[in-house]
N, C-alpha and C. Protein backbone atom coordinates (compact mmCIF):
# COMPACT_ATOMS: atom_id res chain seq x y z
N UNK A 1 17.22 -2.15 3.06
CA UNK A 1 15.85 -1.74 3.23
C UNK A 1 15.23 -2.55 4.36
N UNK A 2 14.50 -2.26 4.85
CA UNK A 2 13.34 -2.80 6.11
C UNK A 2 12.18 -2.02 6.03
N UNK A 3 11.03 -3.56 6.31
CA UNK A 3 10.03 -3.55 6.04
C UNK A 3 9.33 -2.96 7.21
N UNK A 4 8.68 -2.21 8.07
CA UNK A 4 7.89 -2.11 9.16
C UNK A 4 6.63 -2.22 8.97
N UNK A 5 5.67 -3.14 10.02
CA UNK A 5 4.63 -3.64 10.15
C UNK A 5 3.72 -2.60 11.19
N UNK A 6 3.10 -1.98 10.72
CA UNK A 6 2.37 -1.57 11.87
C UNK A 6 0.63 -1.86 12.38
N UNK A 7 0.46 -2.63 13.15
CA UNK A 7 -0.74 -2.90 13.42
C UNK A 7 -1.80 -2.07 14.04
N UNK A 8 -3.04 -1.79 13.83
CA UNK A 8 -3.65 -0.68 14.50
C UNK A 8 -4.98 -1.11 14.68
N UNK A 9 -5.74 -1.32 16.38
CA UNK A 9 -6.63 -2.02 16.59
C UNK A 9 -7.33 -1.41 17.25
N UNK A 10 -7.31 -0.17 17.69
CA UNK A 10 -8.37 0.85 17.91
C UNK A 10 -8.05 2.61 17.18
N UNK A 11 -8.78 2.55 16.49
CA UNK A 11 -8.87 4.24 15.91
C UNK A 11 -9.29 4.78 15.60
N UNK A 12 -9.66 6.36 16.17
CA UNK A 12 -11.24 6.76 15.71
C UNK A 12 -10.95 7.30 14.81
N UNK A 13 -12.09 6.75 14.04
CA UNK A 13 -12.72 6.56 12.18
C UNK A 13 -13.11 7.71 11.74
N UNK A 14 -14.10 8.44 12.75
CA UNK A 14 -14.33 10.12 12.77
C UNK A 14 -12.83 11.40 12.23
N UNK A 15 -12.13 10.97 13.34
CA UNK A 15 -11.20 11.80 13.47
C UNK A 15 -9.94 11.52 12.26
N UNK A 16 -10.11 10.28 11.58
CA UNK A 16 -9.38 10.40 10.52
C UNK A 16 -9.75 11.37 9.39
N UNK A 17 -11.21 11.15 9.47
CA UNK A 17 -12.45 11.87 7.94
C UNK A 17 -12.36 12.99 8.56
N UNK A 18 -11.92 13.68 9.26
CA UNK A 18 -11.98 14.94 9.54
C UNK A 18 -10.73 15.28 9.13
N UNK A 19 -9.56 14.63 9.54
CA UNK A 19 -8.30 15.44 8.95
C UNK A 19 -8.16 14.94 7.99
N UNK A 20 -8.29 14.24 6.90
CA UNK A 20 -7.87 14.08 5.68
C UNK A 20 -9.30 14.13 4.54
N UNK A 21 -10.68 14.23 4.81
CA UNK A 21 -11.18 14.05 4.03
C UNK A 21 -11.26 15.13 3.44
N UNK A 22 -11.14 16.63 3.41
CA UNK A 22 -10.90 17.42 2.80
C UNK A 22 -9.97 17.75 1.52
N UNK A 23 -9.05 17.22 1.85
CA UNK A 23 -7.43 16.95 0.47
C UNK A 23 -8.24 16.03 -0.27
N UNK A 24 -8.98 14.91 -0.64
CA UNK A 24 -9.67 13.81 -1.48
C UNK A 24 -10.45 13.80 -2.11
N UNK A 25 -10.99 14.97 -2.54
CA UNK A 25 -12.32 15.38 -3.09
C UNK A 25 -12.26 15.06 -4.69
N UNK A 26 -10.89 15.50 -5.16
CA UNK A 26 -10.58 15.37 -6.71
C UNK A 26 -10.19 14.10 -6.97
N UNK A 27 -9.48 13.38 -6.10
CA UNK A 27 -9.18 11.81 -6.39
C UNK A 27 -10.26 10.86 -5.97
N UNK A 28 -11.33 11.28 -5.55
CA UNK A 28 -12.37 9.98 -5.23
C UNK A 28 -13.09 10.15 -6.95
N UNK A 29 -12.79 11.49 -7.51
CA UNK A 29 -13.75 11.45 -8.72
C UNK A 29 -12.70 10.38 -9.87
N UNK A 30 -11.78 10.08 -9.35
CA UNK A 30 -11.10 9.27 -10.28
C UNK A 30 -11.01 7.36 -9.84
N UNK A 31 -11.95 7.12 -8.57
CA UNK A 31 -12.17 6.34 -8.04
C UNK A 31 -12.85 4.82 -8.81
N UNK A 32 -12.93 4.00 -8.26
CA UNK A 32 -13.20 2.15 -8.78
C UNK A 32 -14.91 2.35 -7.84
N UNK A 33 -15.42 3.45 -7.13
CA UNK A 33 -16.82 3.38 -7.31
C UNK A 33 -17.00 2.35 -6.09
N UNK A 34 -16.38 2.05 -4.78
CA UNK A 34 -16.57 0.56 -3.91
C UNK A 34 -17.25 1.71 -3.15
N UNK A 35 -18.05 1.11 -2.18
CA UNK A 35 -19.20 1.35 -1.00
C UNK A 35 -17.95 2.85 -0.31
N UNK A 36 -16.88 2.49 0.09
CA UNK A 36 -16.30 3.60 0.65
C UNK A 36 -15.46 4.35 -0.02
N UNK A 37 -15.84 4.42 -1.37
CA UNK A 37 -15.79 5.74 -2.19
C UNK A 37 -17.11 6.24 -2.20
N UNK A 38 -17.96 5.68 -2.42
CA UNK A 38 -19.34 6.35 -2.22
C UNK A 38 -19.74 7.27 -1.43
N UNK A 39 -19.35 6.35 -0.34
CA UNK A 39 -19.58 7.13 1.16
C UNK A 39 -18.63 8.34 1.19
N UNK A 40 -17.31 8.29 0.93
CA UNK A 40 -16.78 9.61 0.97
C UNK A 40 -16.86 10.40 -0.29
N UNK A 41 -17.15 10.41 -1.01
CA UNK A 41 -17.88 11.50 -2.02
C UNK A 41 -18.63 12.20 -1.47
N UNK A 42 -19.80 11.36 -0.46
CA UNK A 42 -21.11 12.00 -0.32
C UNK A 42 -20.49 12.85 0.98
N UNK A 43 -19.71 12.40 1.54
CA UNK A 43 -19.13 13.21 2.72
C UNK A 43 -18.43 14.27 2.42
N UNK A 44 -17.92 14.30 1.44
CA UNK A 44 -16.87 15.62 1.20
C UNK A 44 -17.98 16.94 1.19
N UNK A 45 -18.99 16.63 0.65
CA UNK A 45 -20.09 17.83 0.58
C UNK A 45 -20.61 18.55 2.20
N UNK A 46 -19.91 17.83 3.17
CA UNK A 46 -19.90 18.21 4.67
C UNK A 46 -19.00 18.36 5.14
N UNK A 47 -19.79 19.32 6.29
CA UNK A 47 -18.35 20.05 7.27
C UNK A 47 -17.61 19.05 7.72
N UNK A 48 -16.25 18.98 8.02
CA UNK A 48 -15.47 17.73 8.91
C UNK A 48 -15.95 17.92 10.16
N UNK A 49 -16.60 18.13 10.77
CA UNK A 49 -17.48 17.66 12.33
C UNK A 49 -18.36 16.79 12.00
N UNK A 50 -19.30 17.01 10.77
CA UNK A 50 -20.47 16.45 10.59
C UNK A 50 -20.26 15.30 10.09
N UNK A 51 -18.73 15.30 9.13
CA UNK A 51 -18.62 13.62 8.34
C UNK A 51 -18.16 12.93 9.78
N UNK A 52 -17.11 13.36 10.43
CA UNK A 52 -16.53 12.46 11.40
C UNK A 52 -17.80 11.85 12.19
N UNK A 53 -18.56 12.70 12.53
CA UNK A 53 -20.01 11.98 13.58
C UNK A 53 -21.05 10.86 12.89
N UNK A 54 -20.62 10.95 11.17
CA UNK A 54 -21.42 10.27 10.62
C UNK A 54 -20.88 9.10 10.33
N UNK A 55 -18.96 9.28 10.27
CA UNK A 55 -18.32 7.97 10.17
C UNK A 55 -18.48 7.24 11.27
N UNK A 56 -18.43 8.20 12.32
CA UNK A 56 -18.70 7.29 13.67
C UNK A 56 -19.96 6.42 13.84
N UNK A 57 -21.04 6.20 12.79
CA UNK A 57 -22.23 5.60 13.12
C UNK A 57 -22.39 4.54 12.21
N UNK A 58 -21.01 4.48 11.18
CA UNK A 58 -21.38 3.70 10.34
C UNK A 58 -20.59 2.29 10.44
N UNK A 59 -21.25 0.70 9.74
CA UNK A 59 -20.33 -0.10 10.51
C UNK A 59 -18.79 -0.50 10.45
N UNK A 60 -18.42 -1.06 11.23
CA UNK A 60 -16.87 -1.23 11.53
C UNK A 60 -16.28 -1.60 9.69
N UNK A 61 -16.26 -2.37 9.22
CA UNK A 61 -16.02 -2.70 8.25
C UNK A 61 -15.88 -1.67 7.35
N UNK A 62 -17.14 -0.74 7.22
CA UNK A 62 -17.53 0.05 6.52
C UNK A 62 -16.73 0.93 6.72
N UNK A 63 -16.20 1.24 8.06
CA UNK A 63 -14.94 3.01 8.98
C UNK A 63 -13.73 2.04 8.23
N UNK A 64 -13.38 1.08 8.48
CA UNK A 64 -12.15 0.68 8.24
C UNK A 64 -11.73 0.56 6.69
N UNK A 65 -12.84 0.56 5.54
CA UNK A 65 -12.33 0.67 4.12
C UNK A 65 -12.25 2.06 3.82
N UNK A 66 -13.43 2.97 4.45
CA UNK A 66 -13.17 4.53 4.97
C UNK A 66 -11.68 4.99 4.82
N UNK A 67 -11.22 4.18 6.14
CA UNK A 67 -9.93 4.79 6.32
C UNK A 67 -8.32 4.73 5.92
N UNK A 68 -8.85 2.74 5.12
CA UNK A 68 -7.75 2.62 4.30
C UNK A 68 -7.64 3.68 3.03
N UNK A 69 -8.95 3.79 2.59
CA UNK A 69 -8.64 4.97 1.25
C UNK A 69 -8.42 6.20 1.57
N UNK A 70 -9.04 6.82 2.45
CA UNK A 70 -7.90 8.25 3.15
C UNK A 70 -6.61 7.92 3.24
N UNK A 71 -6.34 7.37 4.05
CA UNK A 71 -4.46 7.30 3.92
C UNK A 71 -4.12 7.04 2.95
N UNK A 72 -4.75 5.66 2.07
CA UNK A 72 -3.46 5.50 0.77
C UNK A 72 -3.86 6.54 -0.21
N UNK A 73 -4.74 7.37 0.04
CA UNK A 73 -5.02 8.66 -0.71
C UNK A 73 -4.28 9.71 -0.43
N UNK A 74 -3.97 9.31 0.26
CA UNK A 74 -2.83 11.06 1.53
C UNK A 74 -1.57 10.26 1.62
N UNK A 75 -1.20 8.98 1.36
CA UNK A 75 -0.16 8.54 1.88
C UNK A 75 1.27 9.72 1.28
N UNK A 76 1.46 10.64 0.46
CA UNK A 76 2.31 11.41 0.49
C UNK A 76 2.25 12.54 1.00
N UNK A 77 1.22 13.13 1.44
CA UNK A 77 1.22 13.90 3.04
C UNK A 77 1.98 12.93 4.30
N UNK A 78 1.51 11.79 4.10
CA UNK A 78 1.64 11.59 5.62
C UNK A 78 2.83 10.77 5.54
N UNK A 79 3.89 10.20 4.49
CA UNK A 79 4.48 10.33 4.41
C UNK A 79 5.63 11.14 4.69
N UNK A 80 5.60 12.37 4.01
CA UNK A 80 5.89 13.36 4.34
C UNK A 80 6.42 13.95 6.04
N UNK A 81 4.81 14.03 6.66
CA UNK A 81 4.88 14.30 8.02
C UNK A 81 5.62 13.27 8.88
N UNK A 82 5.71 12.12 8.64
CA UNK A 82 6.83 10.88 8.85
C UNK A 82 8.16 11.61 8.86
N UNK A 83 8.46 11.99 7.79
CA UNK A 83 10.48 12.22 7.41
C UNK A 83 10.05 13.53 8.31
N UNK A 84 9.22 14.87 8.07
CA UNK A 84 10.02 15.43 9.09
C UNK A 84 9.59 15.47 10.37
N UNK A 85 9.14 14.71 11.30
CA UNK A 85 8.97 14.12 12.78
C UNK A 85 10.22 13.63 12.96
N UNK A 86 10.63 12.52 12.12
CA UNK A 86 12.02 12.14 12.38
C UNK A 86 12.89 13.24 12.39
N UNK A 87 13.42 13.86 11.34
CA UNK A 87 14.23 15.06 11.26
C UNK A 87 14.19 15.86 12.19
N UNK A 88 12.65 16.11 12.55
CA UNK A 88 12.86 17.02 14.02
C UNK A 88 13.89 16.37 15.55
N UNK A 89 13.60 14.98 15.48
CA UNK A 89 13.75 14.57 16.34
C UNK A 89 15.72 13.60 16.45
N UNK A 90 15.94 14.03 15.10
CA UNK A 90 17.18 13.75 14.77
C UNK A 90 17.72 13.03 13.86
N UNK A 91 16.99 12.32 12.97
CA UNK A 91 16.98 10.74 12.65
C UNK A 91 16.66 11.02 11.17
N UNK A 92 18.03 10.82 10.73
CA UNK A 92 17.91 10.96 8.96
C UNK A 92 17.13 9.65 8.26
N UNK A 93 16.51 9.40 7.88
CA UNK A 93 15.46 8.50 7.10
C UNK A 93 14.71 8.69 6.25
N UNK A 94 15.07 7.81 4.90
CA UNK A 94 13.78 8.00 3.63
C UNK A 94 12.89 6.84 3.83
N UNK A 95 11.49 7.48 4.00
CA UNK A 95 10.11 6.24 3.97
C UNK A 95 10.17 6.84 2.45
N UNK A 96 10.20 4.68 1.61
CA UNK A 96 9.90 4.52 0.26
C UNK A 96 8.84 4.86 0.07
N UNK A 97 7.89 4.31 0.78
CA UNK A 97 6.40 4.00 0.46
C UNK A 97 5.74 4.09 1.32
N UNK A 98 4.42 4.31 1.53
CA UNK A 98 3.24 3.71 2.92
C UNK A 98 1.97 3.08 2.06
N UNK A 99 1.75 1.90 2.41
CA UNK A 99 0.40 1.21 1.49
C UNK A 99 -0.28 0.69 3.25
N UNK A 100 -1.74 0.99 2.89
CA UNK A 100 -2.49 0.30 3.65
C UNK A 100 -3.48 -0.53 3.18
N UNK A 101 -3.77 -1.71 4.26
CA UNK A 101 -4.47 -2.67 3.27
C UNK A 101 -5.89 -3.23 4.35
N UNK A 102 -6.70 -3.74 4.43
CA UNK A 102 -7.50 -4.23 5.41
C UNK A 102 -6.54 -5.81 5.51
């Protein structure tokens, strides 16, 4: 097994809540209730143009717990889209897991 580290130090916060905040609507209602479950609850009730422009205004801290709970909320979509990128591209590989963390 191997571990990969991936670091990520610019990414727009918008454009994540636009592609994934739609799939999250039923699992934020099963949520621990922190500031960025809040915030995306109240976002799911908007178009993805309108949440992404609104994530974009809100502060850094605030986009970045945003966006850890989209992914580890989707992490088996995007998972997923992982194995077959590889497969397309030739490369037999099982991703165990994806956890994101601040």
């Amino acid at each position: 097994m191997m571990k990969i580290t991936l670091e990520i130090d610019d990414l727009d916060y918008g454009s994540v809540v636009a592609a994934l905040l739609p799939t999250v609507h039923e699992k934020l209602e099963k949520d621990d209730g922190s500031v960025g479950t809040k915030i995306l609850s109240k976002l799911t009730s908007l178009s993805p143009s309108i949440a992404q422009k609104m994530v974009n205004l809100l502060p850094r801290e605030t986009q970045n717990e945003i966006a850890v709970l989209l992914i580890n909320k989707n992490k088996d979509k995007i998972v997923e889209m992982a194995s077959s990128l590889a497969r397309e591209k030739g490369i037999s590989v099982r991703i165990g897991d994806l956890d994101v963390q601040l």
